[in-house]
N, C-alpha and C. Protein backbone atom coordinates (compact mmCIF):
# COMPACT_ATOMS: atom_id res chain seq x y z
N UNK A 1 -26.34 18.13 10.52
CA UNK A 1 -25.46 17.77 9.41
C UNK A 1 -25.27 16.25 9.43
N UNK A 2 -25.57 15.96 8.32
CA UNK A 2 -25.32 14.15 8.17
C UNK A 2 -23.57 13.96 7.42
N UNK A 3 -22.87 13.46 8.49
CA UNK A 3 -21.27 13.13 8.32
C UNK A 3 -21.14 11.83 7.84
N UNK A 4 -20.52 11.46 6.74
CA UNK A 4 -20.23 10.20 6.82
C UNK A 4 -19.38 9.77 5.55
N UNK A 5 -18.00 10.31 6.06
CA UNK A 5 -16.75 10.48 5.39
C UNK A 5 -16.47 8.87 5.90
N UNK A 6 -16.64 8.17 7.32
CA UNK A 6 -15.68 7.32 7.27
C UNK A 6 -16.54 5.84 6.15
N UNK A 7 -17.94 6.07 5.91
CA UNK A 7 -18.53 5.21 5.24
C UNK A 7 -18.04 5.80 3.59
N UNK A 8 -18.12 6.70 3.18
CA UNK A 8 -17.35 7.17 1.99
C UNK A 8 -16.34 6.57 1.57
N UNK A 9 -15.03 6.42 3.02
CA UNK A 9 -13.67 6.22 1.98
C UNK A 9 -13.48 4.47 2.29
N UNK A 10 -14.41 4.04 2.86
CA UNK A 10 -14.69 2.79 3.16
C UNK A 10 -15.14 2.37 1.83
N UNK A 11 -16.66 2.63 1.35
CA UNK A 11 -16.82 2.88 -0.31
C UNK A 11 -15.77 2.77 -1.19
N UNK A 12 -15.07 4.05 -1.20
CA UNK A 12 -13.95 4.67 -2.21
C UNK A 12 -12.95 3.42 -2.13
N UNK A 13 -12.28 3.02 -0.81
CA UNK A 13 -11.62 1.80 -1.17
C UNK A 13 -12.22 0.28 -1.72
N UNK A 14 -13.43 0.22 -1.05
CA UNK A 14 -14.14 -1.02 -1.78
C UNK A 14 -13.73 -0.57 -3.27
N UNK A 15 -13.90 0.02 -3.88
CA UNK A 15 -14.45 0.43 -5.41
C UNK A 15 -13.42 0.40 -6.20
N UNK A 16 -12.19 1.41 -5.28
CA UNK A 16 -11.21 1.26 -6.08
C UNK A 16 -10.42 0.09 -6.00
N UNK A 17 -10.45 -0.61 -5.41
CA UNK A 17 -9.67 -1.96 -5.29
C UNK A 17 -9.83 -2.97 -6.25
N UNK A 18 -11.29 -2.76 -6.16
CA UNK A 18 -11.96 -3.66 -7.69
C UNK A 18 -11.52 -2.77 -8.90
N UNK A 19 -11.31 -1.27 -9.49
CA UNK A 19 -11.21 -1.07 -10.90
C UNK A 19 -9.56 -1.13 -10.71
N UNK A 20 -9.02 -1.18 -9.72
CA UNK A 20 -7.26 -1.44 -9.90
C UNK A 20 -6.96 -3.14 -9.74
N UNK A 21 -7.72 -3.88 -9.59
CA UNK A 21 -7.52 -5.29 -10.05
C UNK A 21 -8.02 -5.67 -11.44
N UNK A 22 -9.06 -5.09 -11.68
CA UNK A 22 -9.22 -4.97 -13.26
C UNK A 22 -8.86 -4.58 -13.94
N UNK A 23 -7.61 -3.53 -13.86
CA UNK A 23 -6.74 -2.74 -14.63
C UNK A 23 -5.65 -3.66 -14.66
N UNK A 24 -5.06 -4.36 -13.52
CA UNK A 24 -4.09 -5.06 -13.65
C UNK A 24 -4.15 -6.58 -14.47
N UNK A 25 -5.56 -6.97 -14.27
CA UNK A 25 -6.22 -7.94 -15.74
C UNK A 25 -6.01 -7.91 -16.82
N UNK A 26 -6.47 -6.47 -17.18
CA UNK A 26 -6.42 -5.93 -18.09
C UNK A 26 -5.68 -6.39 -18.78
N UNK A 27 -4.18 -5.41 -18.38
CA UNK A 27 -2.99 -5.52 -18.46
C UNK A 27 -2.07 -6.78 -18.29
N UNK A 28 -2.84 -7.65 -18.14
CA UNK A 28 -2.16 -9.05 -17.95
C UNK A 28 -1.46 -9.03 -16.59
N UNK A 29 -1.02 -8.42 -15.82
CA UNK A 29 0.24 -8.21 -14.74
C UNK A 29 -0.97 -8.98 -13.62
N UNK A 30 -0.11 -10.50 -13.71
CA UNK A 30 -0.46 -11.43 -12.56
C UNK A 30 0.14 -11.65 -11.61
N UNK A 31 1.67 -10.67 -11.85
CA UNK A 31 2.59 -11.15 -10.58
C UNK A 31 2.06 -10.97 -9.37
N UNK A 32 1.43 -9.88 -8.93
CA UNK A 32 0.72 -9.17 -7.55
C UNK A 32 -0.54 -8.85 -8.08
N UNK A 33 -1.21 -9.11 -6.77
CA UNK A 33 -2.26 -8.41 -6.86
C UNK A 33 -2.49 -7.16 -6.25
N UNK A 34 -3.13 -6.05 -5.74
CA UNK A 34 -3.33 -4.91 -5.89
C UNK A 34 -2.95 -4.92 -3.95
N UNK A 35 -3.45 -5.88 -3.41
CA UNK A 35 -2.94 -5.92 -1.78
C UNK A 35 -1.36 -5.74 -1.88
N UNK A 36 -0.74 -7.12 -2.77
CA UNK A 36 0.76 -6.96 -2.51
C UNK A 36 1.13 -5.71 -3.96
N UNK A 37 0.49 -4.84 -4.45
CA UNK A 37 1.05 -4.00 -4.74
C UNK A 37 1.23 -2.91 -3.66
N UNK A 38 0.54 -2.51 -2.80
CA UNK A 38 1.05 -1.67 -1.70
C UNK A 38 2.48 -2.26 -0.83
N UNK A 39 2.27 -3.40 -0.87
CA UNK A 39 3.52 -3.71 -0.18
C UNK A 39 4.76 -3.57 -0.83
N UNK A 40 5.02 -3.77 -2.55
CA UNK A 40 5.94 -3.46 -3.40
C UNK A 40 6.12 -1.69 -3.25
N UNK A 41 4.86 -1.75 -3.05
CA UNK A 41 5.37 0.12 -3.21
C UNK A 41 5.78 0.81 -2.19
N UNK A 42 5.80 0.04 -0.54
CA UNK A 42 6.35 0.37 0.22
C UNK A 42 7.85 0.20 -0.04
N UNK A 43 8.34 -0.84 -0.42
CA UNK A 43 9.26 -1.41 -0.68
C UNK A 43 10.01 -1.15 -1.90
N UNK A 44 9.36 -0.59 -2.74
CA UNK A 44 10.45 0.49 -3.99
C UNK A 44 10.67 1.67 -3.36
N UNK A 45 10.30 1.99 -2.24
CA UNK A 45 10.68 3.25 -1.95
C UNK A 45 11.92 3.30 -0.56
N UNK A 46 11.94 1.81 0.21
CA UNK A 46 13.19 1.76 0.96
C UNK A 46 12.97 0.32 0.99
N UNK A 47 14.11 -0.66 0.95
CA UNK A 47 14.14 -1.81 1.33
C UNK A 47 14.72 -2.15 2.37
N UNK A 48 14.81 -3.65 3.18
CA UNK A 48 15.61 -3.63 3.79
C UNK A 48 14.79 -2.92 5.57
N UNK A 49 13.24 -3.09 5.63
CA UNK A 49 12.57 -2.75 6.31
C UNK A 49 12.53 -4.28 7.14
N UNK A 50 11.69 -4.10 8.46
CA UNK A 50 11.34 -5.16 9.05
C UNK A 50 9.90 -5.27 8.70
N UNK A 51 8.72 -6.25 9.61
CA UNK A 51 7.55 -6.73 9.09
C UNK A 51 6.79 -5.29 9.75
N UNK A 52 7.45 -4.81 11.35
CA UNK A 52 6.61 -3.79 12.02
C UNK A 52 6.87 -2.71 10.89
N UNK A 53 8.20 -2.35 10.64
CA UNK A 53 7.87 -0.98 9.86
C UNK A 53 7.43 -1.09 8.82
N UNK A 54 6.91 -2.04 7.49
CA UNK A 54 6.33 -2.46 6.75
C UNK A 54 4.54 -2.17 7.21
N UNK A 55 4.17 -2.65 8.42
CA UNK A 55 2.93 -2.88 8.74
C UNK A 55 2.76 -0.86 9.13
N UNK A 56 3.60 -0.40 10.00
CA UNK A 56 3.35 0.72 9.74
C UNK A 56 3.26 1.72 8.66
N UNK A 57 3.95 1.36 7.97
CA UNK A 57 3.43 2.15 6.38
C UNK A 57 2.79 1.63 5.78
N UNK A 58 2.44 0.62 5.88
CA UNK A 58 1.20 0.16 4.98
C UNK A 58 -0.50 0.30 5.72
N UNK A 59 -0.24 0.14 6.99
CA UNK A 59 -1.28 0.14 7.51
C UNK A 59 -1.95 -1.11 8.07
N UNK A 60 -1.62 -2.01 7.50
CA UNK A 60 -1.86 -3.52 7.65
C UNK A 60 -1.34 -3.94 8.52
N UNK A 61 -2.22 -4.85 9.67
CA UNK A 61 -1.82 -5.58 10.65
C UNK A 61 -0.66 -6.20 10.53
N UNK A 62 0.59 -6.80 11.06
CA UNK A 62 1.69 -7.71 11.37
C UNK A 62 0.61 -9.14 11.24
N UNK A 63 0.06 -9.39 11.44
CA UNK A 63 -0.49 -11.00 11.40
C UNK A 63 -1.02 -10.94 9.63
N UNK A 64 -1.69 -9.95 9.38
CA UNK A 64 -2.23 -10.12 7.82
C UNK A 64 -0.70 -10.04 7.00
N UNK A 65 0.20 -9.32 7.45
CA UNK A 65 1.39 -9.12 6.36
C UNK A 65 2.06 -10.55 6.24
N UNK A 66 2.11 -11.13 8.03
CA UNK A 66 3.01 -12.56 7.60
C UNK A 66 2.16 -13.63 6.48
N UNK A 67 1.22 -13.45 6.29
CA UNK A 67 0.81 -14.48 5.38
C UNK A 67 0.73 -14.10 3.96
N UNK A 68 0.83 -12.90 3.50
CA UNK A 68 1.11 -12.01 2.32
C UNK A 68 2.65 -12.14 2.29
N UNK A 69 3.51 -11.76 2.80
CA UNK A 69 4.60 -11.71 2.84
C UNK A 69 5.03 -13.37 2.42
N UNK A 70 4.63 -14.19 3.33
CA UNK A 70 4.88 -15.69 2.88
C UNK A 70 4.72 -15.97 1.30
N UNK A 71 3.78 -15.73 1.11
CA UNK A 71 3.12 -15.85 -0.49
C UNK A 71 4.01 -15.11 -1.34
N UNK A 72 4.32 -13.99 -1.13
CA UNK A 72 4.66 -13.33 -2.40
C UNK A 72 6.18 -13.56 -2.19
N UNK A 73 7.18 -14.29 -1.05
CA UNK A 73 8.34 -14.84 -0.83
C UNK A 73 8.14 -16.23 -1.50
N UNK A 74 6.96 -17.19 -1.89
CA UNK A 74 6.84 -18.40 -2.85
C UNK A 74 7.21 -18.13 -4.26
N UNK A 75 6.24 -17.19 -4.27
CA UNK A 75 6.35 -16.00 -5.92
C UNK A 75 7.44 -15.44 -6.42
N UNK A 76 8.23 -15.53 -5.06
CA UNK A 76 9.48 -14.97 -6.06
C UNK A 76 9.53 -13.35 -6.04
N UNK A 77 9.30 -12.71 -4.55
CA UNK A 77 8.92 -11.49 -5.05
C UNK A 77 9.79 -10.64 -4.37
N UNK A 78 9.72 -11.41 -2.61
CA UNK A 78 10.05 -10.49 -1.85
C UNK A 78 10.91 -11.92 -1.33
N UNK A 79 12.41 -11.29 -0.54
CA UNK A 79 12.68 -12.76 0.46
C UNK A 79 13.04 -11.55 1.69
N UNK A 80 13.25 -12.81 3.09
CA UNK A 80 13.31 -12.25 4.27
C UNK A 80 15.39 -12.66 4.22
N UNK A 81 15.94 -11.53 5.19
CA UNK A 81 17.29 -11.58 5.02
C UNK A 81 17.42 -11.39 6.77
N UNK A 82 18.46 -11.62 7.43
CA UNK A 82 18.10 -11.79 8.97
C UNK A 82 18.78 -9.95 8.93
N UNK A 83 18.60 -9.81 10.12
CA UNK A 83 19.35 -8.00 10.08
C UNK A 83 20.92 -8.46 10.85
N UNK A 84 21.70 -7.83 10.02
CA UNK A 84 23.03 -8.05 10.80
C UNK A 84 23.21 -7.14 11.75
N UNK A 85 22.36 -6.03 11.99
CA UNK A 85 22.27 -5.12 13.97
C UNK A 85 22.33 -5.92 14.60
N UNK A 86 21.00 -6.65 14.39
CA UNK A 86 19.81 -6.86 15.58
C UNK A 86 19.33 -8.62 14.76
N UNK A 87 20.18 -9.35 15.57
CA UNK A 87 19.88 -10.91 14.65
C UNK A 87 18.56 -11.31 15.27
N UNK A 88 17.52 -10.79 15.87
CA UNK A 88 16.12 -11.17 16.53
C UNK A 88 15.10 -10.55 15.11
N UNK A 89 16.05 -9.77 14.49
CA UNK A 89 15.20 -9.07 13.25
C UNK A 89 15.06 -9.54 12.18
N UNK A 90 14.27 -10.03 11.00
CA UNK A 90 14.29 -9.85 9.85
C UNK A 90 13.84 -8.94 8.70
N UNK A 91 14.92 -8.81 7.95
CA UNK A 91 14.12 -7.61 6.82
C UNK A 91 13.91 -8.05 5.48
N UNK A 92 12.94 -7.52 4.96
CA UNK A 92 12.32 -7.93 3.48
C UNK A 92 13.10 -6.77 2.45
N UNK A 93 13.56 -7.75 1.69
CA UNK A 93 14.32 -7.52 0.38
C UNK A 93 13.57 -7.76 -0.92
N UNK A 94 13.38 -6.65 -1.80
CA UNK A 94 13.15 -7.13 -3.36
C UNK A 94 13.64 -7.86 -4.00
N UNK A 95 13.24 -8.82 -4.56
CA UNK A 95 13.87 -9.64 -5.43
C UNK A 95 14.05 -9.09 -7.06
N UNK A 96 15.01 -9.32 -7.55
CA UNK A 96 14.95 -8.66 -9.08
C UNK A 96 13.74 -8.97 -9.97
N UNK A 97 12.91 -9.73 -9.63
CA UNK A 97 11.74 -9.51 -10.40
C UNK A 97 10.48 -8.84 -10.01
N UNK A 98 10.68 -8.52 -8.82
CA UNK A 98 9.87 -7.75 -7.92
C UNK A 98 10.16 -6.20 -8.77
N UNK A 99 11.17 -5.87 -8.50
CA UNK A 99 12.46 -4.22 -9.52
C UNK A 99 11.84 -4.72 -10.39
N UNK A 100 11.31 -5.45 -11.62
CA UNK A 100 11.33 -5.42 -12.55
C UNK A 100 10.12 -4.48 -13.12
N UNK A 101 8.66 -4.84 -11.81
CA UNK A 101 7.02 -5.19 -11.91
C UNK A 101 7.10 -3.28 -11.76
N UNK A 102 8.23 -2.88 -10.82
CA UNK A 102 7.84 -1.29 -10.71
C UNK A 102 7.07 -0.54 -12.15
N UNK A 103 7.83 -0.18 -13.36
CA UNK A 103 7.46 0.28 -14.03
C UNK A 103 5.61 0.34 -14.60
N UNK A 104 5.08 -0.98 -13.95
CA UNK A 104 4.13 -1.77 -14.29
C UNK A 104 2.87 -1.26 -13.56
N UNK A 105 3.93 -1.18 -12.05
CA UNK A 105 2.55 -0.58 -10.89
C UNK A 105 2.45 1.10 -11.00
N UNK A 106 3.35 1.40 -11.54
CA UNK A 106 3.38 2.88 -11.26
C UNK A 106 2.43 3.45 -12.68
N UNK A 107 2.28 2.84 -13.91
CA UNK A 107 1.32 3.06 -14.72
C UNK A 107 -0.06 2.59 -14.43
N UNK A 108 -0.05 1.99 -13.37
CA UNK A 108 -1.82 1.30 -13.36
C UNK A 108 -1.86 2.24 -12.12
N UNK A 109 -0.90 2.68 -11.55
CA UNK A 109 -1.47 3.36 -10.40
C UNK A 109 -1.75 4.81 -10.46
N UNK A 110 -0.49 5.17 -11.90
CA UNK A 110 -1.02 6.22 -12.84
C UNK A 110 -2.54 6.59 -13.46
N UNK A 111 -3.07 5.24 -13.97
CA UNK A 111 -4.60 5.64 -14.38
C UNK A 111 -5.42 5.74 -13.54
N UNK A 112 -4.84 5.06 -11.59
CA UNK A 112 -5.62 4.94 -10.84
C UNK A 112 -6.10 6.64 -10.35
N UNK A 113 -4.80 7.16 -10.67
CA UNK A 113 -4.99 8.69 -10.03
C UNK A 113 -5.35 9.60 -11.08
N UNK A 114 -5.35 9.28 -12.34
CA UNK A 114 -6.53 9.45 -13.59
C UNK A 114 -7.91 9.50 -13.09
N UNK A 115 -8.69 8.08 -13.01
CA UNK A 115 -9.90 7.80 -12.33
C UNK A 115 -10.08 8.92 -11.18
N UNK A 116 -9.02 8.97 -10.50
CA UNK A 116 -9.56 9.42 -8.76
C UNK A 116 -10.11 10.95 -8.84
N UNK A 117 -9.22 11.51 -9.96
CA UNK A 117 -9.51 12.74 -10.04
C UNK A 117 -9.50 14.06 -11.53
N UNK A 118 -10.38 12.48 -11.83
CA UNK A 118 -11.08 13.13 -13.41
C UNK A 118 -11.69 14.33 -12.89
N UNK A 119 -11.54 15.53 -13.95
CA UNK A 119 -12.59 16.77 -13.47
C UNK A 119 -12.22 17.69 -11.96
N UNK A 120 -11.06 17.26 -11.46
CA UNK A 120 -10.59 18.29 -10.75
C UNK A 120 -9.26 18.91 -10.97
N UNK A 121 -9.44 19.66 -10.31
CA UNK A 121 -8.19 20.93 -10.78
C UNK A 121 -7.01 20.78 -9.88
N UNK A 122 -5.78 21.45 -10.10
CA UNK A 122 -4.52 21.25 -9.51
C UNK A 122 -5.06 21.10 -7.82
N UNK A 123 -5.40 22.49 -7.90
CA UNK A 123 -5.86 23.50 -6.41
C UNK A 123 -6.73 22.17 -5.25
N UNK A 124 -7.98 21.84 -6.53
CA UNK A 124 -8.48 20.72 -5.60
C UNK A 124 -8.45 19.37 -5.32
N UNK A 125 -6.73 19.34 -6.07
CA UNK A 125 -6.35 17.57 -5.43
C UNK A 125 -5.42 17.95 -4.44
N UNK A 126 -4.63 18.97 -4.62
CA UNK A 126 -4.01 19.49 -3.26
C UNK A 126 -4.63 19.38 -2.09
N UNK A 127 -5.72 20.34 -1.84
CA UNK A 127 -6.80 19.96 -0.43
C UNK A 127 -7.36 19.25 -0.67
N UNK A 128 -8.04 18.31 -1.47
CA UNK A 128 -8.35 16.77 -1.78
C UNK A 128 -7.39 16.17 -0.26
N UNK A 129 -5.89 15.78 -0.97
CA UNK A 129 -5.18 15.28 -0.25
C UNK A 129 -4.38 15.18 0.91
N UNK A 130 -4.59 17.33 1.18
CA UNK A 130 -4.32 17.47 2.41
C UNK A 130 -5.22 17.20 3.72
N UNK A 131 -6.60 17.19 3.18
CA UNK A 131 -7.92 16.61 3.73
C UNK A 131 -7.27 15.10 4.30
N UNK A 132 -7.41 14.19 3.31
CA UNK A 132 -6.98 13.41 3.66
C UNK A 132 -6.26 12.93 4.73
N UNK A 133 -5.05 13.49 4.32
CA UNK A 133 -3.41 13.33 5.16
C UNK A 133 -3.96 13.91 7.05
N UNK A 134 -4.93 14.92 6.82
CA UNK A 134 -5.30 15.54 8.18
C UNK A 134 -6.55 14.13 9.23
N UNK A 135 -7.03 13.51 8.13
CA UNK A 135 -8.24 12.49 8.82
C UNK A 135 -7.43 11.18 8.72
N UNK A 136 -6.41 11.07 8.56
CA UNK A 136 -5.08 10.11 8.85
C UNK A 136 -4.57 10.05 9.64
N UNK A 137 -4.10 11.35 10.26
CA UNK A 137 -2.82 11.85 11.48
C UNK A 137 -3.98 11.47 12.51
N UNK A 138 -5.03 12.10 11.90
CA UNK A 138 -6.04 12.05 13.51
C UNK A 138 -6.38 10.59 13.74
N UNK A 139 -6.44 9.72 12.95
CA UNK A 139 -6.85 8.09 12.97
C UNK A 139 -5.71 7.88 13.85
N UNK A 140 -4.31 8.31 13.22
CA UNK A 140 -3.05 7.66 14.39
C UNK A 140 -3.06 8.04 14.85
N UNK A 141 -3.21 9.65 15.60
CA UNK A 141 -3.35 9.60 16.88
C UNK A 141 -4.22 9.11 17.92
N UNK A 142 -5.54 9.00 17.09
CA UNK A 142 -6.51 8.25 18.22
C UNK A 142 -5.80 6.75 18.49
N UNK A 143 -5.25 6.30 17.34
CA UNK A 143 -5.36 4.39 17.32
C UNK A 143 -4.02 4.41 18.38
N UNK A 144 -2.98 5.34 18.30
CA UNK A 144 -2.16 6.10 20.15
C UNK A 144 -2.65 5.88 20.92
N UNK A 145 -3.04 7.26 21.49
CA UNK A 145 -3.68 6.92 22.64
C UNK A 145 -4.70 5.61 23.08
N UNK A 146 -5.28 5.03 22.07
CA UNK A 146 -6.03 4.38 22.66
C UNK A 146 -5.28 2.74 22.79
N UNK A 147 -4.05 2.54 22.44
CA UNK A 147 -3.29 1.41 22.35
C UNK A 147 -2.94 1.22 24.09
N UNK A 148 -2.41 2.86 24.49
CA UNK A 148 -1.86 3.02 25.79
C UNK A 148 -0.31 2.36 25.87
């Protein structure tokens, strides 16, 4: 059997990254680009995170976020606020024009899941995605253990 899911979604993200920056062209929406839209969308969903738990839901290294994070804090997007727990901490806050862009990402990310799964049925985006979610858990647990 010839396997080669991890060259697939390697593909699948090359590909889609390019027709969801062209959608956002499209659409004129220059505030973010499609990198710092994952980070907004971490961030419409809880604010008030640090850079590690940011990098853990996003997936993205702590060294790639501080220089994204810098940028889109120039932009006007995101700012850093110190944590009043734990003053060694800082957490990233939306800025009201950041709240504004939601409505914006959630329709381009709407056609994105249009595209993803033209021609399939309820049944097979469900295990579509539980597929997924299962070759995920197993990535973190290997990238676990093997941190030590």
């Amino acid at each position: 059997m010839n396997i080669q899911g991890g060259n697939m979604v390697s593909r699948i993200k090359q590909l889609s990254s390019r027709i969801f920056e062209r959608i956002l062209s499209e659409q004129n929406i220059d505030a973010f680009n499609g990198a710092q839209g994952r980070i907004l969308y971490v961030l419409w969903q809880e604010e008030n995170i640090s850079l590690k738990e940011l990098s853990d839901r996003t997936g993205l290294a702590a060294t790639t976020l501080t220089s994204m994070v810098d940028r889109m804090e120039s932009s006007g997007l995101v700012c850093r606020v110190p944590d009043q727990r734990d003053r060694r901490k800082t957490l990233l806050l939306l800025t009201e024009k950041a709240r504004s862009l939601e409505v914006d990402y959630m329709a381009v990310s709407g056609q994105m899941s249009e595209i993803f799964y033209a021609g399939f049925s309820d049944e097979e985006i469900r295990l579509c995605e539980a597929m997924l979610e299962r070759i995920y858990e197993n990535l973190k647990l290997h990238d676990q253990i093997i941190r030590w």
